[in-house]
Protein backbone atom coordinates (compact mmCIF):
# COMPACT_ATOMS: atom_id res chain seq x y z
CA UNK A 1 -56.36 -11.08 -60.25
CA UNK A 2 -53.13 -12.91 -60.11
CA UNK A 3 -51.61 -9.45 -59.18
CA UNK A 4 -53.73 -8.67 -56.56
CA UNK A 5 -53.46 -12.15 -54.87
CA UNK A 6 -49.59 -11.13 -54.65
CA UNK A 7 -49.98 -7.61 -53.47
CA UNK A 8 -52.39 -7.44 -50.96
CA UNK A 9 -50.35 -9.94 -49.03
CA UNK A 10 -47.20 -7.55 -48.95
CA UNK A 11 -48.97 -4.10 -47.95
CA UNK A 12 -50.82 -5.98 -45.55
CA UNK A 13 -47.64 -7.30 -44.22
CA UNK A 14 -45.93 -3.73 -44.26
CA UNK A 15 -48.08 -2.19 -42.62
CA UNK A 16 -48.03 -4.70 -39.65
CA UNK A 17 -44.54 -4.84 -39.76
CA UNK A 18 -44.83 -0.69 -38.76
CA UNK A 19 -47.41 -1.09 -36.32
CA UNK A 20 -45.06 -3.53 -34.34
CA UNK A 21 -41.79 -1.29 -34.76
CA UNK A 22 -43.90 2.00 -33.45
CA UNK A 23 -45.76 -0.12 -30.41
CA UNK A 24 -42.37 -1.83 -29.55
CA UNK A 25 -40.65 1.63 -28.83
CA UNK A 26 -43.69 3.17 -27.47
CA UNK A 27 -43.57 0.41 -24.66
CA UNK A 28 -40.07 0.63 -24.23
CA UNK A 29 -38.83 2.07 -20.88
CA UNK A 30 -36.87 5.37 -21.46
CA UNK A 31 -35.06 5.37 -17.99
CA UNK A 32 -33.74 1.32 -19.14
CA UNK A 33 -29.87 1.43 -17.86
CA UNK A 34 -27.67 1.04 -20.87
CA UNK A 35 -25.78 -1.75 -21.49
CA UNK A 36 -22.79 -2.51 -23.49
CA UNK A 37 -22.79 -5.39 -25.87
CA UNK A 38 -20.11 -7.16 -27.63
CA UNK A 39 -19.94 -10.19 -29.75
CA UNK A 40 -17.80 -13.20 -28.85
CA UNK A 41 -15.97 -14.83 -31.96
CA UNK A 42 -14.92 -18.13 -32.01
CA UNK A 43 -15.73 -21.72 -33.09
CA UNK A 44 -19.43 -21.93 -34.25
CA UNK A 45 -22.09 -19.32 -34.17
CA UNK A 46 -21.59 -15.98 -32.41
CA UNK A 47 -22.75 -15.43 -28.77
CA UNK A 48 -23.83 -12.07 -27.18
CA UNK A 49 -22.58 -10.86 -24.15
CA UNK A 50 -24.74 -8.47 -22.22
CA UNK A 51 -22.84 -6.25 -20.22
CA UNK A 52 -24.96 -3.52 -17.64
CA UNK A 53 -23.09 -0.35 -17.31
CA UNK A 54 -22.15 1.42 -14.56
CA UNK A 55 -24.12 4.76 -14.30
CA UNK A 56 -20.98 5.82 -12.09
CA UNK A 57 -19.00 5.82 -15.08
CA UNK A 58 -18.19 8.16 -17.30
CA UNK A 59 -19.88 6.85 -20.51
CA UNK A 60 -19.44 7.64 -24.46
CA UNK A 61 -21.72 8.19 -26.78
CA UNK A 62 -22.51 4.85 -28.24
CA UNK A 63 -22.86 3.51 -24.08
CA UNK A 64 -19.23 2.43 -23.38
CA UNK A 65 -17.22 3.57 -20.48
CA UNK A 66 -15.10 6.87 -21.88
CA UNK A 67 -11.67 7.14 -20.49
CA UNK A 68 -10.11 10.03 -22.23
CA UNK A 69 -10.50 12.30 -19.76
CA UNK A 70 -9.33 9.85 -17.00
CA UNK A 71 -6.53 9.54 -19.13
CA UNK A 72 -6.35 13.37 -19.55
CA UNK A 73 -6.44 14.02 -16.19
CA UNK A 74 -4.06 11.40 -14.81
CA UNK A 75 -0.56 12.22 -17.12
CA UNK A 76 0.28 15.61 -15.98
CA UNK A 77 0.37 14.13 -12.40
CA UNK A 78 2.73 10.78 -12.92
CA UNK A 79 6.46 11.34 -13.06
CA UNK A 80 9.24 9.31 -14.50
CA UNK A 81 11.75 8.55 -11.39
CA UNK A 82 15.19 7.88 -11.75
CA UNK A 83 17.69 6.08 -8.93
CA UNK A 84 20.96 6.65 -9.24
CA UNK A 85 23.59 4.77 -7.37
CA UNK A 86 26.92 6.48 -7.79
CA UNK A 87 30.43 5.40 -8.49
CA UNK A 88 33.75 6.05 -8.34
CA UNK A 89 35.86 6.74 -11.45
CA UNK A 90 39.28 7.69 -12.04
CA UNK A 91 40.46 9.82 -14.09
CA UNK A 92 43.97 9.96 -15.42
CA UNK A 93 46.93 7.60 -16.82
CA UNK A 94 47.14 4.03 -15.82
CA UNK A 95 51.23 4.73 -15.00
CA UNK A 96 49.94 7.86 -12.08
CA UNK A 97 49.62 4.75 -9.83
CA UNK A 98 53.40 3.13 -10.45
CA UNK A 99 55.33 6.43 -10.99
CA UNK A 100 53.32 8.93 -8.47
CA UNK A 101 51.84 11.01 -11.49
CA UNK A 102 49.41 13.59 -9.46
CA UNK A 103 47.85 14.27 -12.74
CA UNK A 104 44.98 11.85 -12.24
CA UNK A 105 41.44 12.52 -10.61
CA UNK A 106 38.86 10.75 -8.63
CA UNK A 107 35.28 11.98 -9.18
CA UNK A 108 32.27 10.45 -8.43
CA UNK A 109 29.72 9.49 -11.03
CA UNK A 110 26.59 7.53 -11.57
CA UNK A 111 27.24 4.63 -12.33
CA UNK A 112 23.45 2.30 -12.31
CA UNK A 113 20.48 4.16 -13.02
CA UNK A 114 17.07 2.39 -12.94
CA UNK A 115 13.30 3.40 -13.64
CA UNK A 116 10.16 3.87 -12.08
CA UNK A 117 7.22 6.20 -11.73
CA UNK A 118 5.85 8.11 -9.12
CA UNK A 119 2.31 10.49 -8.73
CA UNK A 120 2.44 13.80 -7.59
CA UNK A 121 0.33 14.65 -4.67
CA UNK A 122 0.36 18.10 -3.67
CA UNK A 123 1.15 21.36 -5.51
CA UNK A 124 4.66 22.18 -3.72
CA UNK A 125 5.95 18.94 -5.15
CA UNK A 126 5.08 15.82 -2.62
CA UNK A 127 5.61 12.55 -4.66
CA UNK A 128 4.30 9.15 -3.81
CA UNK A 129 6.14 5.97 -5.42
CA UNK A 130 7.59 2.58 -4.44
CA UNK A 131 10.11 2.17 -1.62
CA UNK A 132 11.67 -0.64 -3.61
CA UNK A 133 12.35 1.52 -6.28
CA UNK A 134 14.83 4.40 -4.29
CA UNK A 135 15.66 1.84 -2.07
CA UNK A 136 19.76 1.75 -2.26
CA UNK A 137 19.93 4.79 -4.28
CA UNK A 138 22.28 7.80 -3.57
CA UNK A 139 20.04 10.21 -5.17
CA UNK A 140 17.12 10.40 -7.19
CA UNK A 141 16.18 12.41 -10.30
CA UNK A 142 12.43 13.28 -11.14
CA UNK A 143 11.49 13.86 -14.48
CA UNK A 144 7.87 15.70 -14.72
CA UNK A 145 5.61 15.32 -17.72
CA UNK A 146 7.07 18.48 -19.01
CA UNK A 147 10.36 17.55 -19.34
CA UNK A 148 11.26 19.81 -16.16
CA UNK A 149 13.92 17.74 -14.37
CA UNK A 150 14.23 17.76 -10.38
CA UNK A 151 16.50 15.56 -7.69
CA UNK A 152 14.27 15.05 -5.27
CA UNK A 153 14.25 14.43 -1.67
CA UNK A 154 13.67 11.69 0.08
CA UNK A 155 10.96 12.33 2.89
CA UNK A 156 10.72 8.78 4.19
CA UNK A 157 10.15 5.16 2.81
CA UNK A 158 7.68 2.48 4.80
CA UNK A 159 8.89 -1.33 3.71
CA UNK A 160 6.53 -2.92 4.79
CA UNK A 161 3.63 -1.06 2.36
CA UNK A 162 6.40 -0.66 -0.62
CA UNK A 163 5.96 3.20 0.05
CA UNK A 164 8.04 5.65 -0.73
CA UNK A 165 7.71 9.23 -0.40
CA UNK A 166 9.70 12.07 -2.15
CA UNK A 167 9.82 15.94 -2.50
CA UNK A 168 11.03 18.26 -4.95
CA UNK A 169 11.48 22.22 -5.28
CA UNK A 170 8.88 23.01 -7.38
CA UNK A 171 5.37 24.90 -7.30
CA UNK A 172 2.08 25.34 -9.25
CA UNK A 173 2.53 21.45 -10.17
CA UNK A 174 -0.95 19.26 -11.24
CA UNK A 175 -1.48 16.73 -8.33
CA UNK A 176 -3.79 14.16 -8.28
CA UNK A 177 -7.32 13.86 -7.09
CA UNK A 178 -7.63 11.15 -4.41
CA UNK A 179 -10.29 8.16 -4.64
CA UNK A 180 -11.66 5.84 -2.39
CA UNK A 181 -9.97 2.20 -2.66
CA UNK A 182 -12.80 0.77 -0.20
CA UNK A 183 -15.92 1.74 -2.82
CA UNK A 184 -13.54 0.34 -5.79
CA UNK A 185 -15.86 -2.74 -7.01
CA UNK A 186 -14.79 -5.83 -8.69
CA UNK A 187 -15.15 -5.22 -12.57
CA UNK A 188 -14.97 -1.73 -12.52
CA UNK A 189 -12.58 0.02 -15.47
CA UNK A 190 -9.40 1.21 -14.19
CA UNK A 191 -6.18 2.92 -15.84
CA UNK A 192 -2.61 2.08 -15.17
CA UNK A 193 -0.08 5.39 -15.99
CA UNK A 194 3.61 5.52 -15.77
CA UNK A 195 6.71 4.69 -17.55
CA UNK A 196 7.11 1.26 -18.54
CA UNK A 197 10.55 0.26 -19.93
CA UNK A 198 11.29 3.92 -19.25
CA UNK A 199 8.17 4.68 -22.16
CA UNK A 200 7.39 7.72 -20.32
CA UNK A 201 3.53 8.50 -19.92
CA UNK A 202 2.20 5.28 -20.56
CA UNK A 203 -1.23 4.69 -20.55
CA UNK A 204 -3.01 0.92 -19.92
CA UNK A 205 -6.97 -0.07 -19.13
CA UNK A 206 -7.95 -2.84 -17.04
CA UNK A 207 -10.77 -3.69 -14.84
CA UNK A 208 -10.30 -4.58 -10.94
CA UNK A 209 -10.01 -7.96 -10.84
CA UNK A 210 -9.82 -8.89 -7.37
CA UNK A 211 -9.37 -6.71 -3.58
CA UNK A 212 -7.45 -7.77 -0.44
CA UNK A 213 -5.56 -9.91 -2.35
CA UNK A 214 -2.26 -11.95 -0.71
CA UNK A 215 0.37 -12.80 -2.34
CA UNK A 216 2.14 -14.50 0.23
CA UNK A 217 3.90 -13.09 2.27
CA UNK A 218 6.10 -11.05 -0.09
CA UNK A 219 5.43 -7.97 1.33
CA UNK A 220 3.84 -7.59 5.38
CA UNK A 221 0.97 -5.60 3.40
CA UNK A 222 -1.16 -8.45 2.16
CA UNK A 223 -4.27 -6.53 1.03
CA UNK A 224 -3.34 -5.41 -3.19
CA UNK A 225 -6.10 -4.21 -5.36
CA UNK A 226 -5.40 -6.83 -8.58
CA UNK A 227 -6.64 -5.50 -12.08
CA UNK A 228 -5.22 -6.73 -15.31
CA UNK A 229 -4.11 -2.95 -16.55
CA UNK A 230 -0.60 -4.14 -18.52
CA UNK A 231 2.11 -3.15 -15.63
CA UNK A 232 5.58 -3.49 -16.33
CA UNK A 233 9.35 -2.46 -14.57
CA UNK A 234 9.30 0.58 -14.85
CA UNK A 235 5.38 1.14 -13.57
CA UNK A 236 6.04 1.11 -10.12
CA UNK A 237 5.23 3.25 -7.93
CA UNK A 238 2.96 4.85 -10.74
CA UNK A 239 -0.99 5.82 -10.44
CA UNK A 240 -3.92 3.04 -10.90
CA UNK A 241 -7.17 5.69 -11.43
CA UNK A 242 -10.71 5.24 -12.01
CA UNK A 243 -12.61 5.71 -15.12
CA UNK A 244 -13.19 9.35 -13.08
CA UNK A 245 -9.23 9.79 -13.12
CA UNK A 246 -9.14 9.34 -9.48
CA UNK A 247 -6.44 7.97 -7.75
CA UNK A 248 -7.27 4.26 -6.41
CA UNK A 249 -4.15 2.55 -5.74
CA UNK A 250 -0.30 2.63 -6.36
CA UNK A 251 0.91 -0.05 -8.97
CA UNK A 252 3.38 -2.06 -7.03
CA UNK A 253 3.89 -5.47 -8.28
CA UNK A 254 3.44 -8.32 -10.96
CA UNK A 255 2.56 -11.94 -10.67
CA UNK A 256 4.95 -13.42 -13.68
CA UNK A 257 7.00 -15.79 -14.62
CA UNK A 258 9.50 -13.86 -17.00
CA UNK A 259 9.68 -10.84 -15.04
CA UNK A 260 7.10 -9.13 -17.53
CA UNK A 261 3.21 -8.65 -17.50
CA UNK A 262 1.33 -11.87 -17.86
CA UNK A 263 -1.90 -10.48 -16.94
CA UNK A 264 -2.09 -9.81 -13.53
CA UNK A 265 -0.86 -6.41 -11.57
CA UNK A 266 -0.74 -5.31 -7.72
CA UNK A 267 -1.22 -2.05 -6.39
CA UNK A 268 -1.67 -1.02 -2.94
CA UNK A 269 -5.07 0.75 -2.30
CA UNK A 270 -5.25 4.41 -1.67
CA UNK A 271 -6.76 4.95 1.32
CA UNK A 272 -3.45 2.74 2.49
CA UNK A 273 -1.23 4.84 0.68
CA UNK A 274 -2.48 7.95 1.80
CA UNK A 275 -2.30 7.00 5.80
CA UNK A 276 1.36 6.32 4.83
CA UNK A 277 2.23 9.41 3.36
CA UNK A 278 0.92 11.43 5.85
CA UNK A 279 2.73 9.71 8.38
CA UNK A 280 5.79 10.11 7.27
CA UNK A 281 5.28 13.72 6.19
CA UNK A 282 4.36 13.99 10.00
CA UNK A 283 6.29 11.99 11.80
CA UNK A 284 8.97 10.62 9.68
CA UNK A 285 7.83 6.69 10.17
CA UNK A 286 4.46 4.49 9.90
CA UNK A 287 1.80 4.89 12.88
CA UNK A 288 0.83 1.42 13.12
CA UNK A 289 -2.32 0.72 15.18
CA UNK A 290 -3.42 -2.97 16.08
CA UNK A 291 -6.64 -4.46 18.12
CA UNK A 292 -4.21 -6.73 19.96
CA UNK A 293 -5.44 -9.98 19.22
CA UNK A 294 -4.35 -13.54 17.72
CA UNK A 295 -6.44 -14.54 15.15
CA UNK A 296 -7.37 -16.71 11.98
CA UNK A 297 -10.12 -17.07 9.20
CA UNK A 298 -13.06 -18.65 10.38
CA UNK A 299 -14.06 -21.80 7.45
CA UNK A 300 -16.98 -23.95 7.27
CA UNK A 301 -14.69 -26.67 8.63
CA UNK A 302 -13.13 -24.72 11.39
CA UNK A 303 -16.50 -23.09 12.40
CA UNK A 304 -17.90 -26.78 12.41
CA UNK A 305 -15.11 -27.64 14.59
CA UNK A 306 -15.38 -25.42 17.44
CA UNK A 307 -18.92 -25.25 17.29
CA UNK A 308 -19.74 -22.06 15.94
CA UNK A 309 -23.12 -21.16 13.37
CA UNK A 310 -21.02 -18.30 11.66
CA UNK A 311 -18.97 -19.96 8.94
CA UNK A 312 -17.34 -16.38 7.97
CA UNK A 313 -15.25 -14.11 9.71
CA UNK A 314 -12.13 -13.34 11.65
CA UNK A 315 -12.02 -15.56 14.61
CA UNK A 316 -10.51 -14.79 17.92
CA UNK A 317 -8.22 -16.87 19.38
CA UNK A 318 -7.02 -15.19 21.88
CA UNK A 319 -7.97 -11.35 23.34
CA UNK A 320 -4.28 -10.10 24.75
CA UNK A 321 -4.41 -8.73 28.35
CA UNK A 322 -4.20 -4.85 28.30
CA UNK A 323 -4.53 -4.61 24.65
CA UNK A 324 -7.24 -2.32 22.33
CA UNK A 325 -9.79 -5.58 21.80
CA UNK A 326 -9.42 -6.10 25.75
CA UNK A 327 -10.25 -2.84 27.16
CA UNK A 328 -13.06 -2.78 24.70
CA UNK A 329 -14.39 -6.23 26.29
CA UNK A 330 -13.63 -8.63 23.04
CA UNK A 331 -13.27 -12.39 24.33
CA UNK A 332 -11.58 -15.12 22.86
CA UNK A 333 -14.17 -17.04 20.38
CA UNK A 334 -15.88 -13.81 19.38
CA UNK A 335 -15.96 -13.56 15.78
CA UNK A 336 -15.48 -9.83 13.83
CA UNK A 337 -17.34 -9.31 10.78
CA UNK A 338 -17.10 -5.32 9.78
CA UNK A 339 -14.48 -2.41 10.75
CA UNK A 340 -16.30 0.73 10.84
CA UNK A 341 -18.93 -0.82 8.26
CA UNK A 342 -16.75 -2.52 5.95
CA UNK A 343 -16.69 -5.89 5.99
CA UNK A 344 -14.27 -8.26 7.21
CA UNK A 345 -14.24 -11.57 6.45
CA UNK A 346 -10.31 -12.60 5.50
CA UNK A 347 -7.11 -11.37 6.88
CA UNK A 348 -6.08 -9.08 4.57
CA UNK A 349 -9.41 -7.14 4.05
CA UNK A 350 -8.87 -6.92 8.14
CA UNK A 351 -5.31 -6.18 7.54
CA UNK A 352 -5.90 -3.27 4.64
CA UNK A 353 -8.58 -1.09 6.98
CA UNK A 354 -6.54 -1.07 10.50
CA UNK A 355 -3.39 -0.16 8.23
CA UNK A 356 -5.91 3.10 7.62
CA UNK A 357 -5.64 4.46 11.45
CA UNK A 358 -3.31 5.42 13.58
CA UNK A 359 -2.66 4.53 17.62
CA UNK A 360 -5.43 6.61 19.74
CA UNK A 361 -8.30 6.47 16.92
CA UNK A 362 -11.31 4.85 17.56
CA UNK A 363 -13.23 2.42 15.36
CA UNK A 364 -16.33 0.73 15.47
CA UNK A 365 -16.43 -3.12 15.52
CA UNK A 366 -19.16 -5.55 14.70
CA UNK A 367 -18.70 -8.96 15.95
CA UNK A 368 -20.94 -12.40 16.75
CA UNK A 369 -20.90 -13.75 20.19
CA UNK A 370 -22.57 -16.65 20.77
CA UNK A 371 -24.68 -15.65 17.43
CA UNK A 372 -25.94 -12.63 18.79
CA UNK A 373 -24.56 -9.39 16.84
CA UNK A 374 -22.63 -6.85 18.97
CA UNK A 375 -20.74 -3.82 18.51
CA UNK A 376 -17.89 -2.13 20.62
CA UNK A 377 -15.90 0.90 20.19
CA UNK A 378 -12.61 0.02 20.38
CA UNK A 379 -9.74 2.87 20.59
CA UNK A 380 -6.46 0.96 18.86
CA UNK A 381 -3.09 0.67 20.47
CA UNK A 382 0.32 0.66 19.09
CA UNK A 383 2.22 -2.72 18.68
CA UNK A 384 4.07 -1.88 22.61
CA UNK A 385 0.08 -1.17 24.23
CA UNK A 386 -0.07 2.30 24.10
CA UNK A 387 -2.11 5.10 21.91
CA UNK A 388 0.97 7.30 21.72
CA UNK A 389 2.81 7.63 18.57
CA UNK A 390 6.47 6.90 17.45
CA UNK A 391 8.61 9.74 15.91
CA UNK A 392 11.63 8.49 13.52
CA UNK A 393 14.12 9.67 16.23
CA UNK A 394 12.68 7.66 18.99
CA UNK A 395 11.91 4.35 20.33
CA UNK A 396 10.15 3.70 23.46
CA UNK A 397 11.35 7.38 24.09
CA UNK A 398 14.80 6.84 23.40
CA UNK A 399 16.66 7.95 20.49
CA UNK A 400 19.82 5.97 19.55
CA UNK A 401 23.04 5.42 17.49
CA UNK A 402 24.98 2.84 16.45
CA UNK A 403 28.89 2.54 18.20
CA UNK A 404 31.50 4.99 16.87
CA UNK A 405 34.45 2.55 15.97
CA UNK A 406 36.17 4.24 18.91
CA UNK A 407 33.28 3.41 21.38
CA UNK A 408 33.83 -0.10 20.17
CA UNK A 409 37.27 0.47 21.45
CA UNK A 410 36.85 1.67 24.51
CA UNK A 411 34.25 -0.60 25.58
CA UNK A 412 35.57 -3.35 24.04
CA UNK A 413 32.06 -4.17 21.64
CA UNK A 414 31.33 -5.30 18.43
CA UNK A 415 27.63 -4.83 19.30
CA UNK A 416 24.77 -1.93 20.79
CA UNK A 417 23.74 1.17 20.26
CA UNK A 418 24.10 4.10 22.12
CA UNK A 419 20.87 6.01 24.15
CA UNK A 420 21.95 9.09 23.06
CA UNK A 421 18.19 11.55 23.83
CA UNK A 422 15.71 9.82 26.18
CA UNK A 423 12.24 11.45 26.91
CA UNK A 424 9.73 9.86 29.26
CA UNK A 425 8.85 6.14 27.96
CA UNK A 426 9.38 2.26 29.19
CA UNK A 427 13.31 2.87 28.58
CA UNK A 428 13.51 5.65 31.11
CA UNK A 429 11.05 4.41 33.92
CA UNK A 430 13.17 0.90 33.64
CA UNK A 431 15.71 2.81 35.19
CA UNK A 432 18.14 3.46 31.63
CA UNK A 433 19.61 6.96 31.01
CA UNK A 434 21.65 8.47 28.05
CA UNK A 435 24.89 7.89 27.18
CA UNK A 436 24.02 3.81 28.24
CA UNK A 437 24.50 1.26 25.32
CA UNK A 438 21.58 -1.17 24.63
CA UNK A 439 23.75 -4.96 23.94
CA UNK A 440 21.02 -7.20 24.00
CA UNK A 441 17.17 -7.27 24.07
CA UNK A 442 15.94 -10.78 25.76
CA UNK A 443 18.01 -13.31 23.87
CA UNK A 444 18.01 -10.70 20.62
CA UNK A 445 21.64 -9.00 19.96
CA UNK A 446 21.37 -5.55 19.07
CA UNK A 447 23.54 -3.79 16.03
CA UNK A 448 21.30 -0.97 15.18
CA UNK A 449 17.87 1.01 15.83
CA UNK A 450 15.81 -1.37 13.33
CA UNK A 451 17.26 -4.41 15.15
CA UNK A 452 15.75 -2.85 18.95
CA UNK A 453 12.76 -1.49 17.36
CA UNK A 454 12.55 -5.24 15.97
CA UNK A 455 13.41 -7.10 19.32
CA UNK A 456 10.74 -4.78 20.86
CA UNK A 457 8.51 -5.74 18.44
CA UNK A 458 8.99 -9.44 18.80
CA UNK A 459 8.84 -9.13 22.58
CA UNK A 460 5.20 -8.95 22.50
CA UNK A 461 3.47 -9.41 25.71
CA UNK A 462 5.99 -11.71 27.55
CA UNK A 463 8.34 -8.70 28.84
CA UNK A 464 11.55 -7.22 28.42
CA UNK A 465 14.85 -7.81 29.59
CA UNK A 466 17.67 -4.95 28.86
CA UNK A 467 20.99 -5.94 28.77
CA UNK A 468 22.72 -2.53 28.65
CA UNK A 469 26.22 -1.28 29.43
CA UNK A 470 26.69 2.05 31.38
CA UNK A 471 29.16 5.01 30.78
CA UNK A 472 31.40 3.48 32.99
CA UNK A 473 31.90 0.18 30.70
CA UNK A 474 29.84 -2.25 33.63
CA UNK A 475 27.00 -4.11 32.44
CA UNK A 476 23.50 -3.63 34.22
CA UNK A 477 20.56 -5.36 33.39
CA UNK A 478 16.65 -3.90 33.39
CA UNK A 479 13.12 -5.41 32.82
CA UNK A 480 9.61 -4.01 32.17
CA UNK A 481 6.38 -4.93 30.67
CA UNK A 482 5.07 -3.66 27.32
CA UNK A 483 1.17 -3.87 28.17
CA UNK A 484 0.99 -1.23 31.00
């Protein structure tokens, strides 16, 4: 009896216990996304975080995001690049120089040597990496996964993005497939490949941990995709992929105070990038289109201020006569919110998707007025208030050189450079011809193309005032507008 009293009890409770298992998974939805779970250890009891996968992503078996192939994908493609700045050495005895020994031989040699990364592009050998990473080199050596060793060519560079890009004699190479930087979300797994500390193929994981981030003014891009992928010198200029091993961004910088990851990276979004490239493939410098308007954030407290019900946005301050936002009929107070669907509520994010068109292409604007939404097609202009596009031998038409030290002679100048090809443009309808030398712009002294192309830059909508010297050696003066 005593045996039965204990029994009973447990089958009863077994076969319960069954019943519940079986109806639990029968009720349990079989399309249920799968999430990732992973136990946090420290002080006290253990806490479970719940994490919902992306379907997007490549997943393993057990539910977690798989980045082999990314990974697989992604190596063959990144390069180990190597700047070379070369030296002179001598060869020979020290006593050549006191006793006229003609034994003794210059040669040049290299003499620093520094490291960075690059991702190849197309098949015939275009390379993408950092401008600050050839910058001041006298060549530069590629070094592909294989071990196959290159010097490459250097197509063009872009400052102001940190892009560089190079070319090598080669064929049948692996390039990389190109992603989207605008659908890149926050949290989403990314890899970071190059050659950190010159450890060649070098792969890190991250997730994005912020977009359109600033970091002050460092660089006139300020519009980074941040993850926290370990980057290091010798990463730059190498690829930042997706858990698909697309190509999302170009590692470019750290946030640290040693020098050395800390936890945060930089890279410069794709579709950025990949305008660059192409431009100066095509045209040998950066088509830079602009609505042609002042601006700033619009805050809570600023919207408050003026009297506005949006409290997000980029405000207009001020709609510049003749420019893109102008002609599309913009007005000072109106407030943008999206470029061609993406939205735009901060400077960079604003910033990051005009840097993806060039002067003459047209893009859709959404803006508030009065808190009625509007949109206008707007067709952007180039930083002078045209559509047409610059060439890397020509500004404002006119293609020029800095003074021969006998021109500096002969006209007596330590200053100016020399119009030496002029097609039609604002220099030749001023009234300026070849063979005149460009002295001053406004009050700005001119030593070289970048400082015109900067003064003309800087001149903005207030006009510009030549101070040239003809063939002759007699100073003339000219003035136009940049806006019509």
């Amino acid at each position: 009896m005593k045996a039965t009293n204990y029994v009973l009890p447990f089958v009863f409770g077994l076969a319960g216990g069954l019943i519940a298992f079986v109806g639990g998974n029968l009720l349990l939805d079989k399309n249920e996304v799968p999430v990732i779970r992973h136990n946090t250890v420290g002080p006290g009891d253990n806490h479970s975080v719940v994490r919902t996968a992306n379907p997007a992503q490549p997943l393993a078996v057990n539910g977690s995001v798989d980045l082999r192939e990314a990974a697989k994908k992604t190596v063959p493609a990144v390069v180990n690049v190597t700047p070379v700045q070369m030296g002179r050495v001598y060869y020979g005895s020290p006593l050549d120089f006191w006793f006229g020994g003609r034994n003794g031989r210059i040669r040049e040699e290299p003499m620093d040597m520094g490291i960075g990364s690059g991702v190849i592009i197309t098949e015939d050998g275009y390379i993408i990496t950092n401008n600050h990473v050839v910058a001041q080199s006298d060549k530069v050596m590629v070094t592909l996964n294989d071990k196959r060793k290159f010097e490459a060519k250097l197509i063009g560079t872009d400052p102001d993005t940190d892009i560089a890009l190079l070319k090598i004699d080669a064929t049948g190479l692996q390039p990389i497939e190109y992603g989207n930087s605008d659908d890149v979300v926050l949290g989403e797994w990314v890899l970071a490949v190059g050659n950190p500390y010159n450890l060649t193929s070098t792969v890190t994981a991250g997730i994005i941990s912020a977009k359109a981030r600033g970091l002050g003014n460092r660089m006139n891009l300020e519009s980074f995709l941040q993850t926290d992928a370990a980057v290091n010198p010798g990463n730059s200029g190498g690829a930042l992929v997706n858990a698909k091993g697309e190509l999302v961004g170009i590692n470019t910088a750290i946030q640290s105070p040693t020098g050395s990851y800390s936890g945060y990276s930089f890279a410069v979004p794709v579709n950025v990038a990949r305008k660059v490239v192409s431009d100066l493939k095509e045209f040998g410098k950066v088509q830079r289109a602009v609505l042609g308007i002042s601006m700033h954030e619009l805050t809570p407290e600023l919207a408050q201020k003026i009297g506005l019900k949006e409290t997000s946005g980029i405000h207009i301050a001020e709609v510049i006569s003749g420019g893109a936002a102008y002609k599309a009929g913009l007005k000072s107070g109106d407030v943008i919110k999206k470029i061609n669907g993406y939205e735009v509520v901060t400077a960079p994010q604003l910033q990051e998707q005009l840097a993806k068109y060039a002067p003459g292409d047209v893009v859709t604007v959404s803006f508030s007025r009065g808190g009625k939404e509007r949109e206008a097609d707007i067709t952007l202009q180039n930083i002078f208030g045209d559509v047409t596009v610059a060439t890397e031998s020509g500004i404002l038409g006119a293609q020029v050189e800095a003074l021969t030290k006998d021109e500096q002679y002969r006209y007596r100048l330590s200053k100016g450079v020399k119009i030496v090809a002029l097609k039609n443009g604002k220099f030749k309808e001023a009234g300026l011809a070849e063979g005149y030398i460009i002295v001053k712009i406004n009050n700005t002294l001119v030593y070289n193309a970048e400082d015109l192309e900067r003064a003309i830059k800087s001149a903005g909508d207030e006009g510009v005032f030549v101070t040239a010297v003809n063939p002759r050696g007699r100073v003339e003066y000219f003035a136009f507008s940049l806006l019509n």
